[in-house]
N, C-alpha and C. Protein backbone atom coordinates (compact mmCIF):
# COMPACT_ATOMS: atom_id res chain seq x y z
N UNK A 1 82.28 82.47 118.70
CA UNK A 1 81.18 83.43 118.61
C UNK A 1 81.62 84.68 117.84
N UNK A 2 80.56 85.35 117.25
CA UNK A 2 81.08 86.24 116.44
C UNK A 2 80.41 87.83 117.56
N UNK A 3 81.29 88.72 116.88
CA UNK A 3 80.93 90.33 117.87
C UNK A 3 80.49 91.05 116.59
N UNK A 4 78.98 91.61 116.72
CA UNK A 4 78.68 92.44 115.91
C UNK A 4 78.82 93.68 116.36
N UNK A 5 78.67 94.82 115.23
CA UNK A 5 79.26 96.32 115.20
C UNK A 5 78.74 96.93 116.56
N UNK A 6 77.50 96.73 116.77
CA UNK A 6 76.78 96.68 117.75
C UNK A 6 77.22 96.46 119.40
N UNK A 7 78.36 95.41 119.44
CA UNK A 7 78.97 95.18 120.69
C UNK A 7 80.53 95.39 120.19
N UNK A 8 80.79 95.79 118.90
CA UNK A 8 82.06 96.73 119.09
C UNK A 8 81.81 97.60 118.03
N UNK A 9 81.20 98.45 118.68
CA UNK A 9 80.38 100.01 118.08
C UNK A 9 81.52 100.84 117.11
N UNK A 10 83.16 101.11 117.73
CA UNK A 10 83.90 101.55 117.34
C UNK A 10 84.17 100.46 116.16
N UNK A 11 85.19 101.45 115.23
CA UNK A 11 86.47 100.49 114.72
C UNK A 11 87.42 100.75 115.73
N UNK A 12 87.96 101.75 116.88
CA UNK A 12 88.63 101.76 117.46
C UNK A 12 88.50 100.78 119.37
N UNK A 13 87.35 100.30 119.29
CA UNK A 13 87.16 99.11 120.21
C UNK A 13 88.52 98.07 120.21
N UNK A 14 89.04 98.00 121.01
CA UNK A 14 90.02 96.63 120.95
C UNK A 14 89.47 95.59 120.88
N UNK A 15 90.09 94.78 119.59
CA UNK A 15 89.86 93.56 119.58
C UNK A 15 90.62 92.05 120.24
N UNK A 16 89.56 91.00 121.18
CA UNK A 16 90.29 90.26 122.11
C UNK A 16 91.28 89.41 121.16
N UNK A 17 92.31 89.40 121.98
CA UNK A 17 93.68 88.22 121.62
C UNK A 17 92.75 86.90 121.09
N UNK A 18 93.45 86.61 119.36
CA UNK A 18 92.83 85.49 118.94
C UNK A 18 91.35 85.63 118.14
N UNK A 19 91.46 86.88 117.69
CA UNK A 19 90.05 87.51 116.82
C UNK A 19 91.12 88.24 115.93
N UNK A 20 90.06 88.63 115.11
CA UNK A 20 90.73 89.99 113.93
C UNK A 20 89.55 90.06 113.73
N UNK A 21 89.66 91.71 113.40
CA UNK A 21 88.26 92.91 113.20
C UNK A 21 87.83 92.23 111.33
N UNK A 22 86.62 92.11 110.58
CA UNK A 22 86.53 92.18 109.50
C UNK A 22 85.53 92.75 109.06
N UNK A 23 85.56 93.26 107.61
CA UNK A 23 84.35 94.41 107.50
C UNK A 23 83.38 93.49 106.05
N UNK A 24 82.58 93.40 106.03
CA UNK A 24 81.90 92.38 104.89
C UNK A 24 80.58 93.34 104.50
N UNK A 25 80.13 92.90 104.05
CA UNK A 25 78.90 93.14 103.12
C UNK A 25 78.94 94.71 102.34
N UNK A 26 77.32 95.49 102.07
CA UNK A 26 77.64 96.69 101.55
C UNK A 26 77.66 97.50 102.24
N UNK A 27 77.34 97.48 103.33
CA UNK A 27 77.02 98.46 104.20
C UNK A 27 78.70 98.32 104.96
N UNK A 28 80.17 97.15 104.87
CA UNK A 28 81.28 97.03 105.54
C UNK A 28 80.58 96.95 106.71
N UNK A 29 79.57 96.23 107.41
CA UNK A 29 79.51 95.91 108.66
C UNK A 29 80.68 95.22 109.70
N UNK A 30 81.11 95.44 110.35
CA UNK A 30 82.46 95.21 111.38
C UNK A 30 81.58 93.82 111.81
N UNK A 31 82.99 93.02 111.82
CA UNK A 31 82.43 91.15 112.84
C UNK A 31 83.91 91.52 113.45
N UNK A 32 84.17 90.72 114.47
CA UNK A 32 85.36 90.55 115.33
C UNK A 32 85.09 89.09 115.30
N UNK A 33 85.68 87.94 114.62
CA UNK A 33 85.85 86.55 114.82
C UNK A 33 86.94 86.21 115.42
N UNK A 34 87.10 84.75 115.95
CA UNK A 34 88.15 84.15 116.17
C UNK A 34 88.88 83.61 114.55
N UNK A 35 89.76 84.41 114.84
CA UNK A 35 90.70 83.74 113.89
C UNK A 35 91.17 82.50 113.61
N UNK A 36 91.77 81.87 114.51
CA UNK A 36 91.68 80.38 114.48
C UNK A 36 91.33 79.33 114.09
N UNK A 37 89.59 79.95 114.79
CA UNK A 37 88.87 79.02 113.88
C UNK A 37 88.41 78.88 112.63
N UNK A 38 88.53 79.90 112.02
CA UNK A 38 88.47 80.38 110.74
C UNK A 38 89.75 79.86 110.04
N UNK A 39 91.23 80.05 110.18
CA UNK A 39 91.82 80.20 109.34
C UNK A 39 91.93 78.37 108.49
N UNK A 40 91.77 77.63 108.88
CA UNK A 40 91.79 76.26 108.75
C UNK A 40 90.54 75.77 107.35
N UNK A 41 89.20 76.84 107.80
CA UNK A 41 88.62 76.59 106.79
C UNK A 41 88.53 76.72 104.91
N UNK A 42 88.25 76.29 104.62
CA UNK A 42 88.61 76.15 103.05
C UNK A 42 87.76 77.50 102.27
N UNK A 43 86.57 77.42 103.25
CA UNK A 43 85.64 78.80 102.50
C UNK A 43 86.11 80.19 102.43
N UNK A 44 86.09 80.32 104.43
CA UNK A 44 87.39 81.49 104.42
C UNK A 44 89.08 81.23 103.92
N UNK A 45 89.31 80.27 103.59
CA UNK A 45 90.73 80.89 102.70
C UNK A 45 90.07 81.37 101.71
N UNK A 46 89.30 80.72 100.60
CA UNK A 46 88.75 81.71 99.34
C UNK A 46 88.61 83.05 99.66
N UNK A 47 87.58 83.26 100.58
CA UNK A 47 87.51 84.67 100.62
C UNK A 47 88.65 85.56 101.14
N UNK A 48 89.97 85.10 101.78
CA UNK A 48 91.32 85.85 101.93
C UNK A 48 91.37 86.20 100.53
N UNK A 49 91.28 85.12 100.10
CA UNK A 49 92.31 85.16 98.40
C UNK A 49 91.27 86.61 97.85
N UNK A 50 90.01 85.91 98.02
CA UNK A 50 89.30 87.08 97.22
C UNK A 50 89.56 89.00 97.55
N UNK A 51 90.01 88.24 99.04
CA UNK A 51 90.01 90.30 99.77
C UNK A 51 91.40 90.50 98.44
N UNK A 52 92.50 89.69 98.97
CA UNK A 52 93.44 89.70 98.36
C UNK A 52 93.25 90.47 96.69
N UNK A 53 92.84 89.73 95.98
CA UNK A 53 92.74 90.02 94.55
C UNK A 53 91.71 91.59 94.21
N UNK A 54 91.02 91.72 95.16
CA UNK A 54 90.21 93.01 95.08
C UNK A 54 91.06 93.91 95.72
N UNK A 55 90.99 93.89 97.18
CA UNK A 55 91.86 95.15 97.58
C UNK A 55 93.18 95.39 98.27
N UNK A 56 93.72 93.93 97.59
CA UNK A 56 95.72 94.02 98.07
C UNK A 56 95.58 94.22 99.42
N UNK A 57 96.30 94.88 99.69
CA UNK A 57 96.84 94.68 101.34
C UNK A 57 96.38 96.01 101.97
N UNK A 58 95.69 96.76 101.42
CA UNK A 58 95.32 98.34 101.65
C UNK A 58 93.64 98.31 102.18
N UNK A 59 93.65 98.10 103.68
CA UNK A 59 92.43 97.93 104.24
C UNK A 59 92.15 99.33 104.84
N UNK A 60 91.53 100.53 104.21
CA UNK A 60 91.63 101.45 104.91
C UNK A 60 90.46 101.72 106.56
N UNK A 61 89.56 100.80 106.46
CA UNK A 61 89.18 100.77 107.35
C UNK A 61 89.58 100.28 108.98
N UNK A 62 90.65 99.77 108.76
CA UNK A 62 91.56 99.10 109.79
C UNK A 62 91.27 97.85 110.37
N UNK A 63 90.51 96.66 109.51
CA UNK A 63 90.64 96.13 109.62
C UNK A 63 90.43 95.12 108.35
N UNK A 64 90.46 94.16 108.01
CA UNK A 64 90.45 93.36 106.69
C UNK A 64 89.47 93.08 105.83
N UNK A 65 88.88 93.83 104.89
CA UNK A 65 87.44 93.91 103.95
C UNK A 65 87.55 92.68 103.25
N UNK A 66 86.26 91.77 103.51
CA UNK A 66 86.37 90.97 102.81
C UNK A 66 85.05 91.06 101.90
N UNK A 67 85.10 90.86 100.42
CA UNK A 67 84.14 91.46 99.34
C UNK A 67 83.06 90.08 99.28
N UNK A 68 82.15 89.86 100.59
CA UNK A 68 80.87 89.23 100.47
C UNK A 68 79.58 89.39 101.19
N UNK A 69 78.86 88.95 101.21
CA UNK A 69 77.66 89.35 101.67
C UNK A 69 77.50 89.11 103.16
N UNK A 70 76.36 89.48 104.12
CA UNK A 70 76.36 89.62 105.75
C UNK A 70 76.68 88.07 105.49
N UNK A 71 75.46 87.66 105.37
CA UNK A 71 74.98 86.23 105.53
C UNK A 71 76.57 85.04 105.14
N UNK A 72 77.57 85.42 104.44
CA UNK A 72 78.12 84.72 104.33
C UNK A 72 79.26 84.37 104.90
């Protein structure tokens, strides 16, 4: 299940063991996913690569911007 900004209002909300915070679309809306299940998939590796190639390793929001839309 995914946590919208909404049920973690902060960026400073802790995120549960086995999620990572991510910020997407234009507005950087915050999701808290399970990582896990994500990392295996082929779509989200592209979009690592893509945070990767746009904004290196420098997430100033504190958690990992990835450059696509809500919906995706």
């Amino acid at each position: 299940p995914l946590f919208t900004a909404r049920q973690a209002a902060s960026k400073f909300v802790e995120v549960p063991k086995d999620y990572v915070a991510v910020y997407v679309g234009e507005k950087q809306k915050r999701l808290v996913i399970p990582i896990l299940s994500y990392l295996n998939q082929p779509s989200f590796q592209d979009l690592l690569y893509q945070a990767e190639e746009e904004f290196g390793y420098d997430h100033p929001l504190g958690g990992l911007t990835i450059p696509c839309s809500d919906d995706v």
